[in-house]
C-alpha atoms as a PDB file:
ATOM      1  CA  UNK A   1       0.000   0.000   0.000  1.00  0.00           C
ATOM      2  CA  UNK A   2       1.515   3.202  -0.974  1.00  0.00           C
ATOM      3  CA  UNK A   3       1.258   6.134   1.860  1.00  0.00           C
ATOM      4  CA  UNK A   4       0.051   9.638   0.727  1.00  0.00           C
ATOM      5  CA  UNK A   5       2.998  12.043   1.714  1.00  0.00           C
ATOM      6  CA  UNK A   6       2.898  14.684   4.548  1.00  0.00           C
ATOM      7  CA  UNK A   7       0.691  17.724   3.776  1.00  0.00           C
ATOM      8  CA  UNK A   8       3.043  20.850   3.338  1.00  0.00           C
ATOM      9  CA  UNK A   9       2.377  25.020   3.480  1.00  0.00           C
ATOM     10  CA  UNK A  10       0.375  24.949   0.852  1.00  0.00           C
ATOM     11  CA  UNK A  11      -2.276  22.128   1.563  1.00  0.00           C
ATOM     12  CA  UNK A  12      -4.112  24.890   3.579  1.00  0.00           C
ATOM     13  CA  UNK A  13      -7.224  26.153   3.305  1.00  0.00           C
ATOM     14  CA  UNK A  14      -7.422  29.553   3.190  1.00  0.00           C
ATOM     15  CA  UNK A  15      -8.551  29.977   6.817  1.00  0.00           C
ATOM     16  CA  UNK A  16      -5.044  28.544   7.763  1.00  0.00           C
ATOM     17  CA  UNK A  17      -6.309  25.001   8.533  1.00  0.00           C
ATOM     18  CA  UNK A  18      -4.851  21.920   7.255  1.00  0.00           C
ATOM     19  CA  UNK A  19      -6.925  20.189   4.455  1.00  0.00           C
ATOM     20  CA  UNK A  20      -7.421  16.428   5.101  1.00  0.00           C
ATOM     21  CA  UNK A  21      -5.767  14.417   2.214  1.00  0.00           C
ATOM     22  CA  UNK A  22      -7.277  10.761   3.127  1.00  0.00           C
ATOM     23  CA  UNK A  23      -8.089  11.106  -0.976  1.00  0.00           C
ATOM     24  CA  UNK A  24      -4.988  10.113  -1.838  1.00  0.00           C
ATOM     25  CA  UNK A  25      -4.354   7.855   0.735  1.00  0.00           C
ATOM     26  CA  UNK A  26      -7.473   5.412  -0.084  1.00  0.00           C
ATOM     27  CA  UNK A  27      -7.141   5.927  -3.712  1.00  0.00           C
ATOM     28  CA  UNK A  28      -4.729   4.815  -6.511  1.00  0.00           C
ATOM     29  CA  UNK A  29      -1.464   7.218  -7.845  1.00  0.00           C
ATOM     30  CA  UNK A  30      -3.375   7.695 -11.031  1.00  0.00           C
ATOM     31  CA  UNK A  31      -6.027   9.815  -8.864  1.00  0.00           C
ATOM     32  CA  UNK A  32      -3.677  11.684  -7.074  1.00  0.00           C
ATOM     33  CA  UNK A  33      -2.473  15.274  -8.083  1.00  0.00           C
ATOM     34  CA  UNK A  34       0.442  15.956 -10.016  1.00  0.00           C
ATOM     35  CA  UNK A  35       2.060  17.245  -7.381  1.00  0.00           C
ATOM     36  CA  UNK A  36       1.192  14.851  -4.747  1.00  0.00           C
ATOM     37  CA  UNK A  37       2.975  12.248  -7.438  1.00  0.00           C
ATOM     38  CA  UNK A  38       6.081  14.346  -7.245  1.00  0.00           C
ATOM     39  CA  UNK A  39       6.220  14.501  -3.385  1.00  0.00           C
ATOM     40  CA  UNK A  40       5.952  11.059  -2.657  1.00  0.00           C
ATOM     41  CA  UNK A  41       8.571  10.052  -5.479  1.00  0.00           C
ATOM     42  CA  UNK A  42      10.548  12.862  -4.358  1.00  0.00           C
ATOM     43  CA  UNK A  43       9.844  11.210  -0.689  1.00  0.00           C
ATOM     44  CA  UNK A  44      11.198   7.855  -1.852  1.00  0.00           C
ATOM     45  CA  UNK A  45       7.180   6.455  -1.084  1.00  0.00           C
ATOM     46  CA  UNK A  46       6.617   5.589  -4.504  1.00  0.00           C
ATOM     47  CA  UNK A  47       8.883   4.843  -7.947  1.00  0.00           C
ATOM     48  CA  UNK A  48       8.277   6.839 -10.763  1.00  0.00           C
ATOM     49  CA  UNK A  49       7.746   2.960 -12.096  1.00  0.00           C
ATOM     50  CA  UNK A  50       4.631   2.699 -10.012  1.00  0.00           C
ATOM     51  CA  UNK A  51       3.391   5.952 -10.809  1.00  0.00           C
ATOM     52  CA  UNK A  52       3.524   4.296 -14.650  1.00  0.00           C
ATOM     53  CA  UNK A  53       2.435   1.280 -13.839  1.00  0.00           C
ATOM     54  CA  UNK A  54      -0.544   2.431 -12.156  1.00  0.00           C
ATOM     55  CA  UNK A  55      -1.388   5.069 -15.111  1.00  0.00           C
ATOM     56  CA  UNK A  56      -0.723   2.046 -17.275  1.00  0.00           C
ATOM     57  CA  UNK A  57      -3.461  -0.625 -15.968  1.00  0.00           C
ATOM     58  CA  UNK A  58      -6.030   2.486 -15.510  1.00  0.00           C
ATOM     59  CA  UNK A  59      -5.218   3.494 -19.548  1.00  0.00           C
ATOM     60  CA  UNK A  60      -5.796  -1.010 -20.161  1.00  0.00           C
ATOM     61  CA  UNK A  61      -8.792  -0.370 -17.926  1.00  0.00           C
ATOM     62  CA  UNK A  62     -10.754   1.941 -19.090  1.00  0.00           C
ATOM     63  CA  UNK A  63      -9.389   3.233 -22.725  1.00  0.00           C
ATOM     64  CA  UNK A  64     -11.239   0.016 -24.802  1.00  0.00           C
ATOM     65  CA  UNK A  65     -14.531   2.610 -23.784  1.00  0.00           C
ATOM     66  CA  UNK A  66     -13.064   5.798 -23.797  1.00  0.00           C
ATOM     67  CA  UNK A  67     -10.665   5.253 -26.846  1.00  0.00           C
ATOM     68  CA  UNK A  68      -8.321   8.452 -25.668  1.00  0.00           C
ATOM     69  CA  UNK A  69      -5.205   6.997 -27.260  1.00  0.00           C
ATOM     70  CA  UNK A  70      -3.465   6.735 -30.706  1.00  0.00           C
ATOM     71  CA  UNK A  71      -0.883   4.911 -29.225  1.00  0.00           C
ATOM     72  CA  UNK A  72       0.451   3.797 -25.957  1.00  0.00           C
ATOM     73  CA  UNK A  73       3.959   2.738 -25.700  1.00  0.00           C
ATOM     74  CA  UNK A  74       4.136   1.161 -21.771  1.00  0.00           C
ATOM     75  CA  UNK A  75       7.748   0.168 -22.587  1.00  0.00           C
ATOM     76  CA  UNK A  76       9.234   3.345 -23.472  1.00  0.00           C
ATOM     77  CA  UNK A  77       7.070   4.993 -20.638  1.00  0.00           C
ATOM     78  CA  UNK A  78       8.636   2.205 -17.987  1.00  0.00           C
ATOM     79  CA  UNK A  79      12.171   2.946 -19.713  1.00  0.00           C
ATOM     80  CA  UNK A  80      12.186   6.380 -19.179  1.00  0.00           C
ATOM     81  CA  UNK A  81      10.547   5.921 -15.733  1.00  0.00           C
ATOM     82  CA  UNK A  82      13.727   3.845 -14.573  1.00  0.00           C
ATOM     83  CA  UNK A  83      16.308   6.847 -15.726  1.00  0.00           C
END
């Protein structure tokens, strides 16, 4: 199970208090924020090859209905996660 990281500065609300992030812990990386992605790789809590691997099986999942992409190249995406 991968752990949302800690909320920073500027997770706040506007009235100064903290904004509960139990979204991204109960949900899958593909769900989470951009830069929620980048913290927790950043944080060592998740691989950029999990990040792809998780937008991977949600693009197998869902794109046979959606049909949002030409082309989807999972082994050059999991190369250039592992540089």
């Amino acid at each position: 199970m991968v752990r949302a990281p800690a909320l920073g500065a500027d997770d706040r609300t506007g009235s100064g208090t903290a904004m509960p992030y139990t979204f991204a812990m109960a949900s899958p990386p593909w769900m989470w924020p951009a830069r929620r992605l980048a913290a927790a790789v950043a944080a060592g809590e998740l691989s950029a090859e999990e990040v792809v691997d998780a937008h991977l099986d949600r693009i197998a999942a869902v794109d046979r209905q959606l049909n949002a992409f030409v082309d989807v190249n999972a082994e050059r995406a999991l190369a250039a996660a592992a540089t």
